[in-house]
Protein backbone atom coordinates (compact mmCIF):
# COMPACT_ATOMS: atom_id res chain seq x y z
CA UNK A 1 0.00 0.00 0.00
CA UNK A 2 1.52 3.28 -0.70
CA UNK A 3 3.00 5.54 1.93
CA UNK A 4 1.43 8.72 0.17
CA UNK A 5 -2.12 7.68 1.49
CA UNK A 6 -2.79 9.34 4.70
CA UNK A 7 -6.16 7.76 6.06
CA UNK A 8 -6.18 8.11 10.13
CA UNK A 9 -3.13 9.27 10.86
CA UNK A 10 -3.37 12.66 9.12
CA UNK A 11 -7.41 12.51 9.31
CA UNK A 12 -7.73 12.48 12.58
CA UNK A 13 -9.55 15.96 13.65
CA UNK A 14 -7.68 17.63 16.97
CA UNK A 15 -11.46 17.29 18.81
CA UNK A 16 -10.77 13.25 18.58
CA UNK A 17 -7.26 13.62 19.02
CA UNK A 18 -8.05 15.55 22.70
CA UNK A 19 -10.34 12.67 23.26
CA UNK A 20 -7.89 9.82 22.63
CA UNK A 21 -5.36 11.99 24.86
CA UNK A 22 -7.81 11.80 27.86
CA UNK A 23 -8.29 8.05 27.37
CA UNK A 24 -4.57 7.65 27.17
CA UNK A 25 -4.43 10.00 29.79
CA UNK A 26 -6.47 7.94 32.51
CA UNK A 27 -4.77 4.82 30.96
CA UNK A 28 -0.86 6.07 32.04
CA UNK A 29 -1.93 5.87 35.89
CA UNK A 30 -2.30 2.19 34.90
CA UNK A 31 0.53 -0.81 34.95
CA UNK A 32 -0.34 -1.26 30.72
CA UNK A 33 0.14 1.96 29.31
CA UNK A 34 3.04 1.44 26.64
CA UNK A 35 1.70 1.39 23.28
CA UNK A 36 2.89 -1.49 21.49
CA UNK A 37 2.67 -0.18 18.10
CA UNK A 38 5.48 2.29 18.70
CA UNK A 39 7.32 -1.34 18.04
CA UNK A 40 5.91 -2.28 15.24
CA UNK A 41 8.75 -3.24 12.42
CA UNK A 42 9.26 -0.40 9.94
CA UNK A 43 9.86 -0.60 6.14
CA UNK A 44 8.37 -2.86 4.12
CA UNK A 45 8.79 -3.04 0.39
CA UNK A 46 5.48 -1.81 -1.68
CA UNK A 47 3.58 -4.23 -3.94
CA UNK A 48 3.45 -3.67 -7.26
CA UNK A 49 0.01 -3.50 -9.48
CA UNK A 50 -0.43 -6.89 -11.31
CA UNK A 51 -3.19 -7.49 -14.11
CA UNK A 52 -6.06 -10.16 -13.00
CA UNK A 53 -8.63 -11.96 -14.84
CA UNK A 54 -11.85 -11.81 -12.73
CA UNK A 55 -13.63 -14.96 -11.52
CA UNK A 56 -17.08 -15.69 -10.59
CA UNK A 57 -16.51 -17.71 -7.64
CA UNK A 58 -14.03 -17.27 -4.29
CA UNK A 59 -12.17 -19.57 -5.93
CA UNK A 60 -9.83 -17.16 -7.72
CA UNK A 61 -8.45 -15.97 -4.02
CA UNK A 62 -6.91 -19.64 -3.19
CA UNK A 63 -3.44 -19.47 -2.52
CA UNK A 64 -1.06 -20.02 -5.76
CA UNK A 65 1.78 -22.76 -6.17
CA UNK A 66 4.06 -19.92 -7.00
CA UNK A 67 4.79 -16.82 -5.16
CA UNK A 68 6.48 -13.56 -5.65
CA UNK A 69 8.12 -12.11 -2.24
CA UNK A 70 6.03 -8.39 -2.53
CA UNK A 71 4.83 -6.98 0.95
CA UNK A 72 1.98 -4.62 1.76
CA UNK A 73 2.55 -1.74 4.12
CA UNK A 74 -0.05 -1.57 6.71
CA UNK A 75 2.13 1.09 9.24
CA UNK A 76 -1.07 3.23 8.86
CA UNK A 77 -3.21 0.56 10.37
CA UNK A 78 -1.02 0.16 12.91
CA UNK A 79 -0.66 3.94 14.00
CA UNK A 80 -4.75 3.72 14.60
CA UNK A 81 -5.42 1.04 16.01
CA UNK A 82 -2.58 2.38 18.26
CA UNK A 83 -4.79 5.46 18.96
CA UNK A 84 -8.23 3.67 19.44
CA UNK A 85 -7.53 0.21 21.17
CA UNK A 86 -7.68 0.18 24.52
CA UNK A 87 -6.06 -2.85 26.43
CA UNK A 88 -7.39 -4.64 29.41
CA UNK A 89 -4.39 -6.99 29.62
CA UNK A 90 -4.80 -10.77 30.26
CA UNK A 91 -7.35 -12.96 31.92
CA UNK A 92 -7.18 -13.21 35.80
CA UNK A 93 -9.77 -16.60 35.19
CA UNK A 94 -11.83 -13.95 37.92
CA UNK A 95 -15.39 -13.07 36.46
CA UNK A 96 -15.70 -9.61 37.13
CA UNK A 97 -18.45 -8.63 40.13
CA UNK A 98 -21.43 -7.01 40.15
CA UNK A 99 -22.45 -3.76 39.23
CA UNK A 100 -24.37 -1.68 41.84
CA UNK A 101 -26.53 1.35 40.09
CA UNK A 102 -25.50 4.75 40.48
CA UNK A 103 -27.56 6.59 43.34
CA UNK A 104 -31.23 7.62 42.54
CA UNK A 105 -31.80 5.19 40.28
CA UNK A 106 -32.24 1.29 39.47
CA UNK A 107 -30.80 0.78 36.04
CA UNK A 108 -27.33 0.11 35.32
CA UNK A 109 -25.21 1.92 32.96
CA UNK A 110 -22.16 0.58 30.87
CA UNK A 111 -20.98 -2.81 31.37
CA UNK A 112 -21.92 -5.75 33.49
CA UNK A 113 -20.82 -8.77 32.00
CA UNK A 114 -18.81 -11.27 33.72
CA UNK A 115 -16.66 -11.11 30.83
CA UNK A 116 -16.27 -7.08 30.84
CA UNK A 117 -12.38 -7.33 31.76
CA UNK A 118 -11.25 -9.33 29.22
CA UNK A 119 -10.52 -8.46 25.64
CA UNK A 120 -9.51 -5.27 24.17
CA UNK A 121 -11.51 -2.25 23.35
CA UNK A 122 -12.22 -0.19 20.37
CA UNK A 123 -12.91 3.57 22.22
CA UNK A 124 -16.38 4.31 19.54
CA UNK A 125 -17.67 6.47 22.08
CA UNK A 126 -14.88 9.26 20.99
CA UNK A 127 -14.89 8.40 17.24
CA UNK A 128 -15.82 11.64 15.23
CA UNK A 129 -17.31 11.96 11.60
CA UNK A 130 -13.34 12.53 10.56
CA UNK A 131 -12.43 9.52 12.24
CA UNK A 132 -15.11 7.04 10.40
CA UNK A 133 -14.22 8.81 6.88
CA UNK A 134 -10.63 7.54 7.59
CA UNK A 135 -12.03 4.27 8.24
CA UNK A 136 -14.11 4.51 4.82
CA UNK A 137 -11.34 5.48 3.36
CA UNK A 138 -9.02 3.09 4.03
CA UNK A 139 -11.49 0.36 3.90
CA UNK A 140 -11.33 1.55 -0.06
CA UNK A 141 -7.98 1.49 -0.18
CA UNK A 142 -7.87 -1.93 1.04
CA UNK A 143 -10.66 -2.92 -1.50
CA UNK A 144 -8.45 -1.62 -4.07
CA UNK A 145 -5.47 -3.29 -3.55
CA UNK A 146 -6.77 -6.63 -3.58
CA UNK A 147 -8.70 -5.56 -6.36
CA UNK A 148 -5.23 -4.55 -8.28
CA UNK A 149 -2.73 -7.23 -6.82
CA UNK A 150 -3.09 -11.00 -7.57
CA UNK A 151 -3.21 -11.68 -3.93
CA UNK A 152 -2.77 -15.65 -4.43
CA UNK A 153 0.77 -14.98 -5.37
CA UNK A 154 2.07 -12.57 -2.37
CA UNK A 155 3.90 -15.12 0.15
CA UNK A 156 0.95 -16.81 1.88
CA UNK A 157 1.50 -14.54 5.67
CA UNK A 158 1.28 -11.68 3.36
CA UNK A 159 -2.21 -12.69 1.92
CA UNK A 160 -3.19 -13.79 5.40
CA UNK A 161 -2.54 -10.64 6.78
CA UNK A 162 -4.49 -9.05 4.05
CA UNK A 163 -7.75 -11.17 5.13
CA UNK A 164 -7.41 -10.48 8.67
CA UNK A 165 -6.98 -6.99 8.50
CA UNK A 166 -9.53 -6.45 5.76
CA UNK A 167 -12.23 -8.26 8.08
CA UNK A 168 -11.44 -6.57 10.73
CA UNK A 169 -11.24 -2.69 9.37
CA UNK A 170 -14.97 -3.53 7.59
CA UNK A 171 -16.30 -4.71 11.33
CA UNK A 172 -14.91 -1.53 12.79
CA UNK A 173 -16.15 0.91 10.19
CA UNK A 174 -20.15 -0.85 10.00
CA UNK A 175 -19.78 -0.55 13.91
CA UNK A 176 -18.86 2.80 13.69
CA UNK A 177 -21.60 3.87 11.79
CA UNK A 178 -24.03 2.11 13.76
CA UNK A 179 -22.36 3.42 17.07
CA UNK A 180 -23.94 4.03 19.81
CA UNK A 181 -25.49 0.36 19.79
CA UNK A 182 -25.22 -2.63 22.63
CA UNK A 183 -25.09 -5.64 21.20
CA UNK A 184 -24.08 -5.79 17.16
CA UNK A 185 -26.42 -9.03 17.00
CA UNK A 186 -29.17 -6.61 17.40
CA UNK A 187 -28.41 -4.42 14.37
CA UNK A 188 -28.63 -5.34 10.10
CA UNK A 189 -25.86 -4.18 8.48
CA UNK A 190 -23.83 -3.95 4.73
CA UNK A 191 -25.65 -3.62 1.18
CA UNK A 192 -27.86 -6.48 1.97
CA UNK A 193 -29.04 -5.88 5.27
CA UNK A 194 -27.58 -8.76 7.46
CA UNK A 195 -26.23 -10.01 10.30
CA UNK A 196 -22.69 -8.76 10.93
CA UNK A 197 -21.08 -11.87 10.06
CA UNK A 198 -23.04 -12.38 6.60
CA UNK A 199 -23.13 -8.71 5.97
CA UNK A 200 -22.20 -7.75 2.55
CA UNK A 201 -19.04 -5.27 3.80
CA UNK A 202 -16.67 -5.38 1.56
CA UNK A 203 -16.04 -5.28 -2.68
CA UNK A 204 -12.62 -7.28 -4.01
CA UNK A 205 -12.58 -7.81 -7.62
CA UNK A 206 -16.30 -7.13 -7.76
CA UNK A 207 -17.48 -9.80 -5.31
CA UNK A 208 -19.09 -8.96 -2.32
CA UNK A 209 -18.18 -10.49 1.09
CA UNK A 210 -19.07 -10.59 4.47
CA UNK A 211 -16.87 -11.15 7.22
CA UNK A 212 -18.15 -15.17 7.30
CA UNK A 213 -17.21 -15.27 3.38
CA UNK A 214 -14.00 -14.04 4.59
CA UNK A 215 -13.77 -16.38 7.65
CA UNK A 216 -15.30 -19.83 6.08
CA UNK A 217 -14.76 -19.51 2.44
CA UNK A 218 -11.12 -17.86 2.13
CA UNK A 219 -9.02 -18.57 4.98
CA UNK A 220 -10.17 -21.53 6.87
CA UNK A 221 -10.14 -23.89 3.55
CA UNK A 222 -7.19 -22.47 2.61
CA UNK A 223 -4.89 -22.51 6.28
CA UNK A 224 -4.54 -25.21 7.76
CA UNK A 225 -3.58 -23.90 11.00
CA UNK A 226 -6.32 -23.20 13.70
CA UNK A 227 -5.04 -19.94 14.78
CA UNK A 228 -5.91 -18.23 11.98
CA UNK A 229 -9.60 -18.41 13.92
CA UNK A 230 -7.67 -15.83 16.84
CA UNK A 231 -7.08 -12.83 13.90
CA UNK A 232 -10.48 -12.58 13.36
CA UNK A 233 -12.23 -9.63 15.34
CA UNK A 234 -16.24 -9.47 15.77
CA UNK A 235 -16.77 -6.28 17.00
CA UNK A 236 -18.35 -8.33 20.83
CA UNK A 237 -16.62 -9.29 23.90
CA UNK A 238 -17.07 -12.97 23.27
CA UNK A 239 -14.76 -13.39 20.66
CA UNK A 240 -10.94 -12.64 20.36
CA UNK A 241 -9.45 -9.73 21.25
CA UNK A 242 -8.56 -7.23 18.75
CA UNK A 243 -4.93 -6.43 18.53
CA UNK A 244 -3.15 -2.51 18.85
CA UNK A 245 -1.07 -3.60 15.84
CA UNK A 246 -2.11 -4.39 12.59
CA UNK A 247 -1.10 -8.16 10.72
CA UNK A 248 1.73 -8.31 8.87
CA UNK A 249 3.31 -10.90 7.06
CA UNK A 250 6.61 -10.61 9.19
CA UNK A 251 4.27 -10.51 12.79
CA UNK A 252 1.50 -12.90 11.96
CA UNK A 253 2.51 -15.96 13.64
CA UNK A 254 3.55 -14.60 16.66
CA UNK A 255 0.30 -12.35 17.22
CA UNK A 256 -1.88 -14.96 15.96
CA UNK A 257 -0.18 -17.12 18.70
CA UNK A 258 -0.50 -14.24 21.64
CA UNK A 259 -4.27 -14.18 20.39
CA UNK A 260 -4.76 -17.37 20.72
CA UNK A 261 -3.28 -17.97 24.18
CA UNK A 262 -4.85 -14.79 25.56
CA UNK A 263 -8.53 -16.18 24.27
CA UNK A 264 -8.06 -19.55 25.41
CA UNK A 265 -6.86 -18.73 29.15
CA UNK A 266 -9.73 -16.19 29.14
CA UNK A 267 -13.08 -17.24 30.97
CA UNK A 268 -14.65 -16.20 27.67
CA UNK A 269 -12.54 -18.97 25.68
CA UNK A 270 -12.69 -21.91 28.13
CA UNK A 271 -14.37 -22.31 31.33
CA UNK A 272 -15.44 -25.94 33.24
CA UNK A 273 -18.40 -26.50 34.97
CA UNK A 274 -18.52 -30.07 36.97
CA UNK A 275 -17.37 -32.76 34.59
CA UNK A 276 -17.91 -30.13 31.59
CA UNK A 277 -15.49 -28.05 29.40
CA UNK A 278 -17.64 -25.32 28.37
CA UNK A 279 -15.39 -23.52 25.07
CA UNK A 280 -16.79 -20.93 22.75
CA UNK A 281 -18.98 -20.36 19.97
CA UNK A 282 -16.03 -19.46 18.15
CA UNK A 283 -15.11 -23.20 18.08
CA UNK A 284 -18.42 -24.13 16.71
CA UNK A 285 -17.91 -22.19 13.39
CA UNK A 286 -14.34 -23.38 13.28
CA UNK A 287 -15.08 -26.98 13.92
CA UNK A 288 -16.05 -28.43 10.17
CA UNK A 289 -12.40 -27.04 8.89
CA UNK A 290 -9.86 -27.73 11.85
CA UNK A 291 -11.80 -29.88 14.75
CA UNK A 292 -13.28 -32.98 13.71
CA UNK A 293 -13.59 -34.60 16.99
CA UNK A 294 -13.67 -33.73 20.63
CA UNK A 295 -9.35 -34.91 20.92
CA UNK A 296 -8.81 -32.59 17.97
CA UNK A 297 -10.34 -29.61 20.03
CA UNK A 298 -8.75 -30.28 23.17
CA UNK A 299 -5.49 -30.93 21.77
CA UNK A 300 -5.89 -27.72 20.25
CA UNK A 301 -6.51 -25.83 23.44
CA UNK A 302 -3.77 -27.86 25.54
CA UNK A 303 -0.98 -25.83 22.60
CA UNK A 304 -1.96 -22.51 24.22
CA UNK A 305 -3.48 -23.44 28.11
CA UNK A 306 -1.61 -22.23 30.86
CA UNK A 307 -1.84 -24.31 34.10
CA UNK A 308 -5.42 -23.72 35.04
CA UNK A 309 -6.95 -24.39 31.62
CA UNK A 310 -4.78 -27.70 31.42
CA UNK A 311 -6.20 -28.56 34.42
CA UNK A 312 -9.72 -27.96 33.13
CA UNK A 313 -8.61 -30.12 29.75
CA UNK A 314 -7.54 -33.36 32.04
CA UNK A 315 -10.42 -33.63 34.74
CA UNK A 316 -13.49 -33.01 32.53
CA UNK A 317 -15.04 -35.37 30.37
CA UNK A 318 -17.55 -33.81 28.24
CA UNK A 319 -17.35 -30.43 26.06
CA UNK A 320 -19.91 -28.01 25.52
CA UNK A 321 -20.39 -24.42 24.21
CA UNK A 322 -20.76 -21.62 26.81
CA UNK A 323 -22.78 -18.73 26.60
CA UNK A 324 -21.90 -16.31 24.12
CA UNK A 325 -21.28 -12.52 25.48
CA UNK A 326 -22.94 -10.36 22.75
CA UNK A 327 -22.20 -6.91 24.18
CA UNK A 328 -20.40 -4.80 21.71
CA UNK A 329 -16.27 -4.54 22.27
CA UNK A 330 -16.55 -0.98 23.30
CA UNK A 331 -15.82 1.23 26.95
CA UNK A 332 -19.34 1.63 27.54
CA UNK A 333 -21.32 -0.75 26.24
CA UNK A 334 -22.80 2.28 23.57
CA UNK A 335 -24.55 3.76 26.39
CA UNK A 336 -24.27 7.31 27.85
CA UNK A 337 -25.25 7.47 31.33
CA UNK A 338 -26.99 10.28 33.40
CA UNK A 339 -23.88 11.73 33.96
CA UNK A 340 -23.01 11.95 30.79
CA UNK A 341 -23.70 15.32 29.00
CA UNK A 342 -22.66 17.80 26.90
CA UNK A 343 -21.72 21.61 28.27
CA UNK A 344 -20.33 24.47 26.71
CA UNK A 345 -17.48 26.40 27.74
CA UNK A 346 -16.90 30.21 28.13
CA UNK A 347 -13.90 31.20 25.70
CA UNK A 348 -10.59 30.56 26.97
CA UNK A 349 -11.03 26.52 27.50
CA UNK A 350 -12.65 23.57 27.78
CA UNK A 351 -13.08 20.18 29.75
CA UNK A 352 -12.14 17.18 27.95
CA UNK A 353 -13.94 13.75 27.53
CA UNK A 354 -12.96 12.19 30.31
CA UNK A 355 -12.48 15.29 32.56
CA UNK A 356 -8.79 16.26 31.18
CA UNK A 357 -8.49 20.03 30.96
CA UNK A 358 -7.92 21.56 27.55
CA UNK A 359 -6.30 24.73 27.69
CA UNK A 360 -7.27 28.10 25.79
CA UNK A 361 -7.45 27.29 21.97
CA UNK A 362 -9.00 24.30 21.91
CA UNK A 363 -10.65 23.75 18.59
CA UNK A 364 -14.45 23.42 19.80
CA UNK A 365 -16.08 25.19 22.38
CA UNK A 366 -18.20 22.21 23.34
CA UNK A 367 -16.94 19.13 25.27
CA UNK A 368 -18.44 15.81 26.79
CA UNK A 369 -18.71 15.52 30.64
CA UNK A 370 -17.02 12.02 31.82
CA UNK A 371 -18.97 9.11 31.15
CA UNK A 372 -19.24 7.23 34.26
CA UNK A 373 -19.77 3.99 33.22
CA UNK A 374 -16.32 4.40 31.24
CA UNK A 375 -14.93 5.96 34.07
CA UNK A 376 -15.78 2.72 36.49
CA UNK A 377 -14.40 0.37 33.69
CA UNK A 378 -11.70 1.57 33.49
CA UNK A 379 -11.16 1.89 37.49
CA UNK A 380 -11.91 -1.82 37.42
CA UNK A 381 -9.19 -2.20 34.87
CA UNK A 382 -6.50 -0.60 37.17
CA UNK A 383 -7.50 -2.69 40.18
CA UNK A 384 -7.35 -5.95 37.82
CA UNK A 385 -3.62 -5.16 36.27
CA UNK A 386 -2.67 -4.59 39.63
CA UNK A 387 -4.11 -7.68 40.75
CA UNK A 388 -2.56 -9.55 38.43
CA UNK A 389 1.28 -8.09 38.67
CA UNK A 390 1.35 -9.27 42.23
CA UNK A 391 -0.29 -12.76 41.21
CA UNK A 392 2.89 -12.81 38.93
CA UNK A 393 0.66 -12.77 35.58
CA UNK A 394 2.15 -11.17 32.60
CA UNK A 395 0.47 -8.42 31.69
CA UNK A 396 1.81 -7.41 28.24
CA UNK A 397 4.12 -8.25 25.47
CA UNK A 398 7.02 -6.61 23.80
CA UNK A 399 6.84 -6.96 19.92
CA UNK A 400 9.46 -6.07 17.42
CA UNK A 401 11.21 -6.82 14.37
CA UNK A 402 7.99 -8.46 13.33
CA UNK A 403 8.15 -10.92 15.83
CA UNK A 404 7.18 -11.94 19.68
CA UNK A 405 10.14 -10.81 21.54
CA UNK A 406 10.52 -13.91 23.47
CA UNK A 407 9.49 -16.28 20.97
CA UNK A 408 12.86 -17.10 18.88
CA UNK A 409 11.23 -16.90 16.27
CA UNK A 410 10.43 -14.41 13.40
CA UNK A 411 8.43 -14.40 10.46
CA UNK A 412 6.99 -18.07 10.43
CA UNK A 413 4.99 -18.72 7.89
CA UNK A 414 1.35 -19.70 8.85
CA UNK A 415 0.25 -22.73 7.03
């Protein structure tokens, strides 16, 4: 992808950018605040238009026999999801309590869930009109270059990377635009007026695909690998987290691998119940292309468990699916509570989104009061990290050079 495109980084309006810097701001108290994208690797080499024949079938996007080595630049991806993804580090395996309503009334604002510390966030609640052009835009400009490029003859991480990322920039732009909503089940979305996952999101060489024609009918027939299933983002806290750095051919394995071993030590991935392993829905989809039997799955989960989930694995007998959570990935569950509103300032300042002071020049005169609901997440966020240092847990990774920094390993090629 060419480095003259500018979508997000140069999009970005200085209203969203003072929102971001309050987030980031309440965030830096916090034992997770690096941003891991300032490690993403740097140059990569830009692909190079090819000449296609177009197909009538998904066919046409299974991997070739022969490859050329070209790489696609996705350091703009990277830079945003940098700016809008906001970590909640690792699993304690400790459902998160119960939420008490505010004083004076009996409903409860924000999140609840069980679930509601685990998995990353996308911050929609400060997304601006600038901010979901950029994600149109580059949407496009993904469209376009696998509209351009025969993508069956990049090396196969670099096509992999294209899926994944592709998927997940069309789930965060129809949220967007949908935004504020609770639970993306609840909502019809793309050209056709579906589902999320069968929505019609996305144009490549003049097909139309959803994010399950990406999922089922490109990349699991095509990878062998289970994984692969970990890249894939669906916009709710049940599924796997969404990453602050954008696929690449040279980082795929190892964040496909930190994915995976994040989800499946998560109560979300894999929980027991008596003589029951209770997994996700996520396996059910995945099942007909990488689990064909109950050993297959569990073998699968033993690769990434850590001590408790291997536990779980050896003493239970039977395995079902848990209960999906359906609430939308967000900081506040696309809900504004009663303390949420919007005031307007006398010249000379304003108050930012989560309470941060802006100082005289600010480019609007009109600013949100906190959200409390985000404000009590993200309390209950601190207290977990904390938690979880002096349990010894690891609470974030070090990526560079396009690889895990622990792993040995760089630039594997997924299969």
């Amino acid at each position: 992808m060419s480095q003259s495109r500018s979508s997000f980084t140069f999009n970005l309006s200085r209203t969203t950018a003072l929102s971001l810097a309050a987030v980031a701001c309440a965030l830096a108290a916090s034992p997770l605040s690096a941003s891991s994208a300032e490690m993403a690797a740097g140059s990569k080499r830009d692909v190079q238009a090819s000449v296609y024949v177009p197909a009538n079938s998904l066919e046409q996007f299974r991997p070739a026999a022969e490859r050329n080595q070209d790489r696609i630049d996705f350091t703009y991806l990277d830079k945003a999801l940098g700016w809008f993804v906001i970590p909640m580090g690792p699993s304690t395996r400790d459902g998160a309590g119960r939420v008490d309503p505010e004083i004076g009334t009996r409903r409860i604002y924000g999140h609840e869930s069980r679930f509601r510390l685990e998995g990353n966030r996308v911050a929609f609640s400060y997304f601006t009109d600038d901010v979901r052009a950029s994600l149109t835009e580059y949407r496009q400009d993904l469209e376009r270059v696998g509209s351009t490029l025969d993508l069956t003859r990049l090396p196969r991480n670099e096509q992999l990377a294209f899926w994944l990322n592709l998927h997940n920039v069309a789930v965060i732009e129809a949220l967007a635009y949908e935004y504020p909503l609770s639970q993306p089940s609840e909502r019809k979305f793309g050209s056709n007026g579906a589902p999320l996952s069968d929505a019609k999101l996305v144009t490549v060489r003049g097909i139309e695909l959803s994010p399950r024609d990406i999922r089922e009918r490109i990349v699991y027939p095509n990878w062998r690998d289970p994984k692969v299933i970990y890249g894939f983002w669906r916009g709710e806290i049940g599924g796997p987290s969404i990453q602050r750095l954008a696929y690449s051919g040279g980082n795929l394995d190892a964040l496909l691998a930190l994915s995976g071993e994040e989800f499946v030590n998560s109560l979300r991935g894999v929980e027991g119940y008596g003589d029951r392993l209770l997994v996700s829905e996520i396996y059910r989809e995945a099942a007909p292309f990488y689990f064909e039997n109950d050993t297959a799955l569990r073998s699968h989960l033993s690769a990434f468990a850590g001590e408790k989930v291997a536990k779980l694995i050896t003493k239970t007998d039977e395995t079902r699916y848990n209960i999906y959570a359906r609430d939308v990935a967000d900081l506040a569950k696309g809900e504004r509570d009663p303390g949420y509103s919007e005031v307007t300032t006398q010249a000379g300042g304003s108050v930012g989104a989560l309470g941060l002071s802006v100082g005289p020049g600010a480019s609007t005169p009109r600013a949100s009061r906190p959200n409390l609901a985000i404000q009590r997440l993200l309390e209950e966020r601190r207290v977990k990290l904390n938690r979880a240092i002096k349990q010894g847990i690891r609470t974030g990774q070090v990526i560079y050079n396009d690889g895990e920094y622990n792993s040995g390993e760089t630039g594997k090629e997924v299969e």
